[in-house]
Protein backbone atom coordinates (compact mmCIF):
# COMPACT_ATOMS: atom_id res chain seq x y z
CA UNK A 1 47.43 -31.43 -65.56
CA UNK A 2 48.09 -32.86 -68.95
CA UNK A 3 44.11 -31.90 -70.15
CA UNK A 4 44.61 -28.01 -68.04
CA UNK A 5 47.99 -27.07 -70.22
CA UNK A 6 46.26 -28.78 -73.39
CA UNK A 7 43.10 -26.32 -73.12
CA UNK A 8 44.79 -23.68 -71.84
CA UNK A 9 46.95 -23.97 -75.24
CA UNK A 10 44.48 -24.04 -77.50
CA UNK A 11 42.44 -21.14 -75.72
CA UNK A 12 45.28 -18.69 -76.10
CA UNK A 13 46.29 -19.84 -79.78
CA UNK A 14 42.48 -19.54 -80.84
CA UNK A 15 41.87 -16.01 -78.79
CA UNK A 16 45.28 -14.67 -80.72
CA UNK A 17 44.69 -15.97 -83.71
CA UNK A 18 41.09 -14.77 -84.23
CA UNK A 19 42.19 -11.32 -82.45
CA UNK A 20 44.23 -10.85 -85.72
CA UNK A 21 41.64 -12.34 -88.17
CA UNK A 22 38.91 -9.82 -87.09
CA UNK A 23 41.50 -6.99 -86.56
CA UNK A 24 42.35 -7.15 -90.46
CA UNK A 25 38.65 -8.01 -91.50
CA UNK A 26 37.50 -4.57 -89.79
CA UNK A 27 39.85 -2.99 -91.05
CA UNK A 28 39.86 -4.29 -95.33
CA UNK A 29 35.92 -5.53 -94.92
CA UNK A 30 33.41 -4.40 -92.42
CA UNK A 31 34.44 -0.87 -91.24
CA UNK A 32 37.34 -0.12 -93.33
CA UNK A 33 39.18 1.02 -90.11
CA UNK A 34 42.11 -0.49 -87.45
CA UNK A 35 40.04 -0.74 -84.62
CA UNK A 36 40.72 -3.22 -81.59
CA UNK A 37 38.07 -5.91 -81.65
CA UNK A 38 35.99 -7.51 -78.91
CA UNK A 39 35.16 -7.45 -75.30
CA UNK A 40 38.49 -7.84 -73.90
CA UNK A 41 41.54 -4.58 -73.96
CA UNK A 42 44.25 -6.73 -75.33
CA UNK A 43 44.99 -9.21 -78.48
CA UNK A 44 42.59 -11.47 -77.46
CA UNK A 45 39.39 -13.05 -78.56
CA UNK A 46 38.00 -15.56 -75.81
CA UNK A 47 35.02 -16.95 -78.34
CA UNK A 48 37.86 -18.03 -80.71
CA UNK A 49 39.46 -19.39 -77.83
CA UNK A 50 36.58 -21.61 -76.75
CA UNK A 51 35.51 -22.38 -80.70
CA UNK A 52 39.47 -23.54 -81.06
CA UNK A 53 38.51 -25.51 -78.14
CA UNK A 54 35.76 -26.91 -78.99
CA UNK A 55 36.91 -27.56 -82.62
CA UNK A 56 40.03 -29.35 -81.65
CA UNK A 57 38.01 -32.33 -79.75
CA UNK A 58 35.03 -32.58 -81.96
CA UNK A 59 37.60 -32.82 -84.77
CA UNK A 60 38.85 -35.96 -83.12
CA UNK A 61 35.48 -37.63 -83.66
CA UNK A 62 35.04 -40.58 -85.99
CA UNK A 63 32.41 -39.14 -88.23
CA UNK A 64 32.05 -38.69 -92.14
CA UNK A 65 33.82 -35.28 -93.52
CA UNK A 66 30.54 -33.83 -94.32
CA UNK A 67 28.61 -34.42 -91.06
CA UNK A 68 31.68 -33.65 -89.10
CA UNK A 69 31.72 -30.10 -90.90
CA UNK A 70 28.51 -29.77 -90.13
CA UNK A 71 28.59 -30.19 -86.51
CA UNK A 72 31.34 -27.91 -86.59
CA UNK A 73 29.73 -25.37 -88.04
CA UNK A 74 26.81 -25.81 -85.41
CA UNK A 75 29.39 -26.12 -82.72
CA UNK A 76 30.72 -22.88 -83.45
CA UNK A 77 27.73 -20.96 -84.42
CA UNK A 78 26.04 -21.99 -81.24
CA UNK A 79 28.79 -20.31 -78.68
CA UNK A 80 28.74 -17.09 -81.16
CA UNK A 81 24.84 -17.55 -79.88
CA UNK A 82 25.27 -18.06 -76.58
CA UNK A 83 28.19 -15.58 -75.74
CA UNK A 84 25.95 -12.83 -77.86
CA UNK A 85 22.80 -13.67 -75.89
CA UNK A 86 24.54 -13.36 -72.57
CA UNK A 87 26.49 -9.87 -72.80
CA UNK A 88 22.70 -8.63 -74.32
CA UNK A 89 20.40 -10.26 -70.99
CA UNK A 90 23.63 -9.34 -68.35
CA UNK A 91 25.14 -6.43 -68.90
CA UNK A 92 22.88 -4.90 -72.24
CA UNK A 93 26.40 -4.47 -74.24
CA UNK A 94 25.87 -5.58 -77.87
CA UNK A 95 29.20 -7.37 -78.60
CA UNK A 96 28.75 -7.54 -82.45
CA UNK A 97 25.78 -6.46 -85.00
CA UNK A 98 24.08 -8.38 -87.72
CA UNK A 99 21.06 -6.62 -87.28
CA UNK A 100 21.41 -5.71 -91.05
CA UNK A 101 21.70 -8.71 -92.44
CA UNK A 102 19.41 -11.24 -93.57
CA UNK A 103 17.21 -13.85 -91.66
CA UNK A 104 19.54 -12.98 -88.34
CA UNK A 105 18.23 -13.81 -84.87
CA UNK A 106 18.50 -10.57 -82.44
CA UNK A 107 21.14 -9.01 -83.93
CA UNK A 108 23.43 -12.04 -82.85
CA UNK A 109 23.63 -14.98 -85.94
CA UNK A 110 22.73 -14.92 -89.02
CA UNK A 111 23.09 -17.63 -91.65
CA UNK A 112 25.86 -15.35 -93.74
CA UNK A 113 28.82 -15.62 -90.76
CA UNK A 114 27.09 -19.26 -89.92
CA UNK A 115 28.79 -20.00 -93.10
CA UNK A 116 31.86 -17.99 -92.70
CA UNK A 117 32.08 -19.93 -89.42
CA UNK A 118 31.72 -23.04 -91.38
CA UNK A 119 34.70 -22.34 -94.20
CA UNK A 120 36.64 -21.45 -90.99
CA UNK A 121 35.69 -24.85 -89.34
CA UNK A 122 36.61 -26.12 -92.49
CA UNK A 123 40.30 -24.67 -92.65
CA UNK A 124 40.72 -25.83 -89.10
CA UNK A 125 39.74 -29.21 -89.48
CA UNK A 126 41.51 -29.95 -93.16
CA UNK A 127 44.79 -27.40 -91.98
CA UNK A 128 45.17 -26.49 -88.60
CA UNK A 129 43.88 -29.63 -86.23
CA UNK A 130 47.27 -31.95 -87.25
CA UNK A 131 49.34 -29.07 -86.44
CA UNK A 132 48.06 -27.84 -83.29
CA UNK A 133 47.90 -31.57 -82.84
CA UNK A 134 51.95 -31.72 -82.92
CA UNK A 135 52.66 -28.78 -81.20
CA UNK A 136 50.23 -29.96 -78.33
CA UNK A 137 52.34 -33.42 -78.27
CA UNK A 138 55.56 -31.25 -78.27
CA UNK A 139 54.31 -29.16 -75.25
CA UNK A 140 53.09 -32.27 -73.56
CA UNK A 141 56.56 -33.75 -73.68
CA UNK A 142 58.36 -30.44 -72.85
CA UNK A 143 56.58 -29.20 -69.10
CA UNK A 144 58.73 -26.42 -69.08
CA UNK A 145 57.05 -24.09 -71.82
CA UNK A 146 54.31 -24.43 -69.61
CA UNK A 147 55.10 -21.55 -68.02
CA UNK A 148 55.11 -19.40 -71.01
CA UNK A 149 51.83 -20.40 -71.38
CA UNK A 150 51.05 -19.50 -67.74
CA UNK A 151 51.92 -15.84 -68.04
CA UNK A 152 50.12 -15.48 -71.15
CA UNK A 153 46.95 -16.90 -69.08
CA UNK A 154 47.52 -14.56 -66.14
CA UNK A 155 47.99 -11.72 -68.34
CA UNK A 156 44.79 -12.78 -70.26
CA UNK A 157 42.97 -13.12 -66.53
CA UNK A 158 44.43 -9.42 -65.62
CA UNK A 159 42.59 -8.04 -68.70
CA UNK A 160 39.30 -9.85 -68.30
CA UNK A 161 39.16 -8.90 -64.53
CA UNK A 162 39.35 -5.53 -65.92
CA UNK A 163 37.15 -5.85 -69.09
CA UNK A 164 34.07 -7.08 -66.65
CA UNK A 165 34.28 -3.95 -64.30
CA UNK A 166 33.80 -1.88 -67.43
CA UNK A 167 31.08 -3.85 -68.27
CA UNK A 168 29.97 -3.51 -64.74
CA UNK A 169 30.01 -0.16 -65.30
CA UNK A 170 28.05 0.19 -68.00
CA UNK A 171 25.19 -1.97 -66.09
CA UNK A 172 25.23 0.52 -63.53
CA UNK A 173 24.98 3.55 -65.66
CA UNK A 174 22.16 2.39 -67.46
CA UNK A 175 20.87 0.74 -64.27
CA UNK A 176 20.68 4.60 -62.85
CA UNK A 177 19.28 6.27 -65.87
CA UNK A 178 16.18 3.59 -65.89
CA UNK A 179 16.42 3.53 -69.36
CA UNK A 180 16.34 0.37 -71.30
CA UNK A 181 19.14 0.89 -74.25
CA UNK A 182 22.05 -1.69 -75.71
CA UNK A 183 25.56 -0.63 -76.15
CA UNK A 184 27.06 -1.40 -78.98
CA UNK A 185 30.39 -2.26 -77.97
CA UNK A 186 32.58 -1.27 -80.88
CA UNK A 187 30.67 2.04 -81.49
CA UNK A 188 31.04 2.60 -77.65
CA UNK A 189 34.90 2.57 -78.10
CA UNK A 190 34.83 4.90 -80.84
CA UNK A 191 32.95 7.36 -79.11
CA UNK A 192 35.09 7.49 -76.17
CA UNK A 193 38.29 8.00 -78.26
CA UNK A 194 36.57 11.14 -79.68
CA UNK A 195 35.78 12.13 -76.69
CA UNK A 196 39.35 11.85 -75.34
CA UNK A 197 40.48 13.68 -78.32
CA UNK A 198 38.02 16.75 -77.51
CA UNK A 199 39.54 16.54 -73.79
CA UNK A 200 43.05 16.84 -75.36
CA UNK A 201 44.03 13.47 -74.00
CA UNK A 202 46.40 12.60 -76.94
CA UNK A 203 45.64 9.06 -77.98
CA UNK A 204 48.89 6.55 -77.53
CA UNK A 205 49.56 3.36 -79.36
CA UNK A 206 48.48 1.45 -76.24
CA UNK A 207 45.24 3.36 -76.33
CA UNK A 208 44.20 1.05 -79.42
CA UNK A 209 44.59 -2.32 -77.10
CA UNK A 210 43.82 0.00 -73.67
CA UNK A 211 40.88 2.33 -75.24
CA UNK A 212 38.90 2.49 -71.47
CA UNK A 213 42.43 2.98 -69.26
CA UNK A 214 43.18 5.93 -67.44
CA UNK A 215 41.07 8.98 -67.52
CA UNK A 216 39.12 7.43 -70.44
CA UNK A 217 36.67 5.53 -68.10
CA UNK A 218 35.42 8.71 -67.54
CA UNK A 219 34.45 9.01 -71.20
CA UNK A 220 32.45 5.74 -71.14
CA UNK A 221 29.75 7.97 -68.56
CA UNK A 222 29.57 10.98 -70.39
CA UNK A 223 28.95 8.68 -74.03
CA UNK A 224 26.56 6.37 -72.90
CA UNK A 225 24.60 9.55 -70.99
CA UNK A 226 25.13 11.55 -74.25
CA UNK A 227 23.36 8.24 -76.23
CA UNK A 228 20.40 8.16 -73.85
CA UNK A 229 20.12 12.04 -73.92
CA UNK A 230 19.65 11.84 -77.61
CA UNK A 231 16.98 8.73 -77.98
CA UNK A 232 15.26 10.30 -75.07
CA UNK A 233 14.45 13.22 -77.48
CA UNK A 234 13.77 10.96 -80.25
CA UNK A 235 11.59 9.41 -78.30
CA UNK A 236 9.89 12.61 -77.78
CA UNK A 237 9.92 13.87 -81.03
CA UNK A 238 8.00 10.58 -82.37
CA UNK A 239 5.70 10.33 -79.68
CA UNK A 240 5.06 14.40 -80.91
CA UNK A 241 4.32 13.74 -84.39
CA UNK A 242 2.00 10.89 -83.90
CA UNK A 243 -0.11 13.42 -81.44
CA UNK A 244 -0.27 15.60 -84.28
CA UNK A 245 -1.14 12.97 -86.97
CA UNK A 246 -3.96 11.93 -84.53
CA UNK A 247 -5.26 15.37 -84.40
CA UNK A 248 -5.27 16.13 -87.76
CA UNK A 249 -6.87 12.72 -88.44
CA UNK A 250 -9.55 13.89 -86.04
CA UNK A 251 -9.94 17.34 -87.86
CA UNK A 252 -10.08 15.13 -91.06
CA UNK A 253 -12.75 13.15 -89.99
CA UNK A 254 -14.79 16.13 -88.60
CA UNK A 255 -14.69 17.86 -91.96
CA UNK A 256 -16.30 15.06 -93.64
């Protein structure tokens, strides 16, 4: 019981917590817009959750500062792997890009947020780990807030129950058009907003935490079809030009 409300604790203060981190970097860093980050509808980011997680007991370790930095850094770098690798094989939805920068692997790592993982590791360890650590020895010896902490779970469970049908989907969309593509995730919601705008479906505050509720699922068809449309053509319009280089190559060559 004691270990269930400990994780469960740490989960929802990690998934909050980096909800608002990447909320304000989007918006003053990396797209220079409020957007609503991640997989999930609501103000939560599960791979915080499970990096806060994992953070929290391998900061407990006996180790030197610098190796235990280390492995925190790998710790959290490797789920930021994993998670990325598993949305791309199951469902193709690209949760994140780092396709443009350098030495990244697929898109999902690269050794630039590696090391903003690691100054965050680094905070957490040196700031955050002895005061999570009292609050969690608070909670233990008060049971009762556990059942804060239970609604927030089932409210967190309601939203990734519907999160994963979305993604389902979006698997069976592509699944029907046979055509191999990734969705990028964030673009995805962007598109589907303008699309609801064009429909006259007014956009609501809750829209920014909700963006695929309502009559908007219907958007989520008509964008990715609209995406395959167009590479479809592209696809046609390359393969077009490099029939025409090879027949002007072969004119080439019979004029000489």
């Amino acid at each position: 019981m004691m270990f269930i409300l400990t994780v469960s604790f740490l989960f929802l203060t990690g998934s909050l917590a980096g909800w608002v981190i990447e909320v304000f970097f989007r918006r003053t860093v990396s797209q220079k817009r409020w957007m609503n980050p991640g997989f999930l509808n609501g103000p939560y980011l599960p791979l915080y959750g499970f990096s806060t997680v994992a953070l929290y007991y391998l900061s407990s370790l006996t180790l030197p500062l610098i190796v235990k930095l280390v492995v925190l850094l790998c710790a959290a770098t490797a789920l930021e792997l994993i998670t990325g690798l598993l949305f791309l094989q199951v469902f193709n939805i690209r949760l994140w890009d780092y396709s443009d920068q350098l030495l990244n692997f697929r898109g999902v790592i690269c050794p630039v947020f590696s090391l903003f993982w690691g100054m965050l590791s680094a905070v957490f360890y040196l700031l955050l780990y002895p005061v999570l650590h009292q609050r969690l020895v608070y909670i233990l010896s008060h049971l009762e807030l556990s059942f804060f902490i239970g609604v927030l779970f089932g409210v967190l469970m309601v939203d990734v129950i519907h999160s994963f049908d979305v993604a389902s989907q979006i698997r069976r969309i592509l699944k029907e058009r046979e055509f191999r593509v990734q969705v990028n995730y964030e673009r995805l919601k962007l598109e589907v907003s303008r699309w609801a705008g064009e429909r006259s479906l007014r956009p609501r505050r809750s829209r920014y935490l909700f963006p695929f509720s309502g009559r908007r699922r219907a958007g989520i068809r008509d964008t990715i079809e609209a995406e395959i449309l167009r590479m479809k053509q592209g696809e046609r319009s390359r393969k077009g030009l490099l029939k025409i280089r090879r027949i002007l190559n072969k004119v080439d060559e019979h004029d000489r």
